[in-house]
Protein backbone atom coordinates (compact mmCIF):
# COMPACT_ATOMS: atom_id res chain seq x y z
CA UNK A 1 21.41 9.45 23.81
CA UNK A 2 23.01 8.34 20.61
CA UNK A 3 19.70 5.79 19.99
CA UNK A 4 17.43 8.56 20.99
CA UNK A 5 18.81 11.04 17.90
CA UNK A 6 18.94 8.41 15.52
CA UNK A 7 15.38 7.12 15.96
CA UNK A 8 14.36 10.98 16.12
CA UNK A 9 16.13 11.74 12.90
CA UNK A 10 14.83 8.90 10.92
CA UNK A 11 10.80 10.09 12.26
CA UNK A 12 11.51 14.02 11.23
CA UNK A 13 13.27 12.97 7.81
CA UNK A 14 10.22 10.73 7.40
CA UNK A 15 7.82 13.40 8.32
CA UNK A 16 9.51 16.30 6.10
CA UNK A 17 9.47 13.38 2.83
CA UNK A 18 5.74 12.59 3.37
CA UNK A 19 4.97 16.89 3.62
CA UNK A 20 6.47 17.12 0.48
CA UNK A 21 5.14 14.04 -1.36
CA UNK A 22 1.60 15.27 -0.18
CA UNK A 23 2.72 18.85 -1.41
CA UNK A 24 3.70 17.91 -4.81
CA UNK A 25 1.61 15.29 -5.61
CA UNK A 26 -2.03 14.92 -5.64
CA UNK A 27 -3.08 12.82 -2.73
CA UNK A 28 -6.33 11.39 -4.16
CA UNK A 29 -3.80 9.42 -6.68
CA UNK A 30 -2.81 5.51 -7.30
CA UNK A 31 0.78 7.52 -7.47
CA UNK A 32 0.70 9.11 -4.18
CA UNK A 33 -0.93 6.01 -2.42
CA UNK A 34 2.17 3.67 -3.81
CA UNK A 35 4.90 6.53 -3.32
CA UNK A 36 2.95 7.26 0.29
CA UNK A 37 3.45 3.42 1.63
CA UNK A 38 6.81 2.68 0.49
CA UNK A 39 7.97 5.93 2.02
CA UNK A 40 6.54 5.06 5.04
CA UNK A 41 8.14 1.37 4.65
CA UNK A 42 11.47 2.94 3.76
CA UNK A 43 11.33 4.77 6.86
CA UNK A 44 9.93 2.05 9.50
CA UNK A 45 12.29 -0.14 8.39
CA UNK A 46 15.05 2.47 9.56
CA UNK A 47 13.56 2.93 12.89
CA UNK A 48 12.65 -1.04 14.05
CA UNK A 49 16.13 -1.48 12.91
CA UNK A 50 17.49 1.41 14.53
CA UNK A 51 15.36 0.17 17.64
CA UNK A 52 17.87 -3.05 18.09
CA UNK A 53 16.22 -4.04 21.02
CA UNK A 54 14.20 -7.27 21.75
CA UNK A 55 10.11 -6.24 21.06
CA UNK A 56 8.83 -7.89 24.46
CA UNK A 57 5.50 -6.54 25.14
CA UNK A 58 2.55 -8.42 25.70
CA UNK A 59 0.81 -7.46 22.70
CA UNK A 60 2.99 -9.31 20.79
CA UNK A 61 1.61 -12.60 22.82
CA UNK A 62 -0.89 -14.50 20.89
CA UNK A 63 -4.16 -13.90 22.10
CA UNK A 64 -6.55 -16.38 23.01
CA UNK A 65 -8.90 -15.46 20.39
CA UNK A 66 -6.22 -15.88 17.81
CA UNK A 67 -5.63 -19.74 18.85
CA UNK A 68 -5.22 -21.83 16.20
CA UNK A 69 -4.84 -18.89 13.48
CA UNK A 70 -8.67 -19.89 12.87
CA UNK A 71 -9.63 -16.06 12.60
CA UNK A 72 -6.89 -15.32 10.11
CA UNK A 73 -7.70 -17.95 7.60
CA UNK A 74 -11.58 -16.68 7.62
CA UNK A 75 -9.98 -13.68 7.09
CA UNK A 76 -8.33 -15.05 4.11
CA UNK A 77 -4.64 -15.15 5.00
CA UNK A 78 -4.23 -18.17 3.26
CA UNK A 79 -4.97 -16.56 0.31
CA UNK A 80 -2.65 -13.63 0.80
CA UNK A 81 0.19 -15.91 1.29
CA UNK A 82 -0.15 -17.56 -2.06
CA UNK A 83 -0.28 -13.86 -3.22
CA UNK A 84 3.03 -13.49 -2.30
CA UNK A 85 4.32 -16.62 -3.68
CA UNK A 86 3.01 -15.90 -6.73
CA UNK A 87 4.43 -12.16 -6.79
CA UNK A 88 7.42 -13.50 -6.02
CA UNK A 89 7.71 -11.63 -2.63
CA UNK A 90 8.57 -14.86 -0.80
CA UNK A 91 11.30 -16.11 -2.83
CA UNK A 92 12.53 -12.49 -2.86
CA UNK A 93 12.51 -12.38 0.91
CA UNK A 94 13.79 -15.98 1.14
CA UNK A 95 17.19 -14.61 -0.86
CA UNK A 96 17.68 -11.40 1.06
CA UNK A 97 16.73 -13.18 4.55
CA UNK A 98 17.40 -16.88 4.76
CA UNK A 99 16.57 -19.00 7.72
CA UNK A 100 18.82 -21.35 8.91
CA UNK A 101 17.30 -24.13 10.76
CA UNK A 102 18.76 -23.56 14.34
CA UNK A 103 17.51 -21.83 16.89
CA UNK A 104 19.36 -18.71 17.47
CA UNK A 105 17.96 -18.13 13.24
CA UNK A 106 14.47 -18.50 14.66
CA UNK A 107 15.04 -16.47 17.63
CA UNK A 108 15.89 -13.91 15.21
CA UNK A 109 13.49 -14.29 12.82
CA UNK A 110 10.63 -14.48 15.50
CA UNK A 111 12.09 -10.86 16.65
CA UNK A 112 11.76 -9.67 12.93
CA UNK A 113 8.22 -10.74 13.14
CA UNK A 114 7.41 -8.41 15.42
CA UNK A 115 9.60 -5.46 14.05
CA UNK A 116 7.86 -6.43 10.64
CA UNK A 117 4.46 -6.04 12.44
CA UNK A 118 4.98 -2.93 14.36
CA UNK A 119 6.41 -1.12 11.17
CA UNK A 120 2.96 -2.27 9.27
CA UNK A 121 1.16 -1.16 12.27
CA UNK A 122 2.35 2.16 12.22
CA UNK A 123 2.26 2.30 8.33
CA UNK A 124 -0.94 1.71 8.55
CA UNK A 125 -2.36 3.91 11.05
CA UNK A 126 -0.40 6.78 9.25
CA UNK A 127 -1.81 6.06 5.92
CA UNK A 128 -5.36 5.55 7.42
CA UNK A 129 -5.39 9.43 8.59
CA UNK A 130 -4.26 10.38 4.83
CA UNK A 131 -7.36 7.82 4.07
CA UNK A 132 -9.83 9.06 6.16
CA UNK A 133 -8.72 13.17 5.09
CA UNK A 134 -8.60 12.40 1.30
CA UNK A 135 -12.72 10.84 2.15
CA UNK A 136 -13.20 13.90 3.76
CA UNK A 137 -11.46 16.72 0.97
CA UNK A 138 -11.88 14.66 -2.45
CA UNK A 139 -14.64 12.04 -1.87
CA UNK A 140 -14.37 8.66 -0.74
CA UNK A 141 -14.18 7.26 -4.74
CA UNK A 142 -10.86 9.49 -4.88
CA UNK A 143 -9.24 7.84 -1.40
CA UNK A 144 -9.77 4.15 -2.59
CA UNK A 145 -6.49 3.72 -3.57
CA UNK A 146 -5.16 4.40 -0.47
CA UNK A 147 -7.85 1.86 1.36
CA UNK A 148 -6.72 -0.73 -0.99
CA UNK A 149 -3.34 0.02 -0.72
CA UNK A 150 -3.17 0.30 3.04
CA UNK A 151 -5.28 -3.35 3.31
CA UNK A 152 -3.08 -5.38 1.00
CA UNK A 153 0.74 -3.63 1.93
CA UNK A 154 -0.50 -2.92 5.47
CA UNK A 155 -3.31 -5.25 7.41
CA UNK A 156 -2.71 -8.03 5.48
CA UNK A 157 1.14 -8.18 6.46
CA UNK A 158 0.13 -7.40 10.33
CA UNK A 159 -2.05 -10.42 10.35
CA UNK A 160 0.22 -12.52 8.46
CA UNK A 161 3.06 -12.06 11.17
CA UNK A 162 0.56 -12.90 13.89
CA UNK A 163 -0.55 -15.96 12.27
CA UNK A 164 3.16 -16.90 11.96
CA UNK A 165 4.31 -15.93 15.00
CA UNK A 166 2.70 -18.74 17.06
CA UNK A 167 4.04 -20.88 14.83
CA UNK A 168 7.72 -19.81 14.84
CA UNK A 169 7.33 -19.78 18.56
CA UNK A 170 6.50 -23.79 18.41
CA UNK A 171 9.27 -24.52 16.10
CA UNK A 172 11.81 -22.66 18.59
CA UNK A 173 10.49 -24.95 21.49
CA UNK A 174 11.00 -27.93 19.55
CA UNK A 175 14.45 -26.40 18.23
CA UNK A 176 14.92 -26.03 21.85
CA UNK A 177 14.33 -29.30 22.99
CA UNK A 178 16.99 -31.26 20.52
């Protein structure tokens, strides 16, 4: 019941934040994409972690077109990852989060993976419907920001977990193994 409260709490706090960001701030701005996403982060974040539980459904599974990550990397993934070297984002996330090489740490860090990815999911598919009405009441020039926005904080960081999930997943069977 307790769980149920808290993870309602977080999504109407979240909800009455983005009404008034969209209410005092015009939505067809760079300000109101950036301020739009990292509410939406602040908020995810507070409900995957609020979840607690293990994320076990089968869409988490890597699919067999995804084999190999060969569809992410045409996709330019690699790419994206140096991006956030060279922002900084990794060491930054490196500091807050280290991993420890055992394999309860990957365990855990496989389960973040997902939490990560279902918090960018939903980010994204929220700030798509601001996308697609800001294209529909300003023009789709004004609601650029929030397409480029939503691809590089959003898409990119869903893919990226699903390219690195597989992996983590072979690391914990070899962790496993020793």
């Amino acid at each position: 019941m307790r769980k149920t409260f808290t993870l309602t709490f977080i999504v109407l706090i979240t909800i009455a934040l983005t009404y008034a960001l969209a209410h005092y701030m015009k939505m067809d701005s760079f300000a109101f994409a950036w301020a739009l996403n990292f509410l939406l982060m602040a908020g995810t974040i507070n409900f995957t972690e609020a979840l607690k539980g293990q994320l076990n459904q089968g869409y988490y599974n890597e699919q067999p077109w995804e084999r190999g990550g060969k569809i992410y990397r045409s996709l330019g993934i690699d790419f994206y990852r140096k991006l956030l070297v060279w922002i900084g984002w990794e060491k930054l996330n490196k500091k807050a989060a280290p991993v420890e090489k055992n394999t309860e740490a990957l365990i855990h860090l496989h389960n973040r993976t997902k939490k990560s990815e279902l918090g960018h999911l939903l980010i994204f598919i929220i700030v798509l419907g601001f996308n697609i009405f800001v294209a529909f009441k300003f023009g789709i020039l004004k609601s650029l920001w929030l397409l480029v926005l939503n691809i590089l904080l959003n898409l990119y960081p869903v893919l990226l977990q699903r390219y690195n999930r597989p992996r983590i997943e072979r690391a914990i069977k070899i962790s496993e193994r020793r």
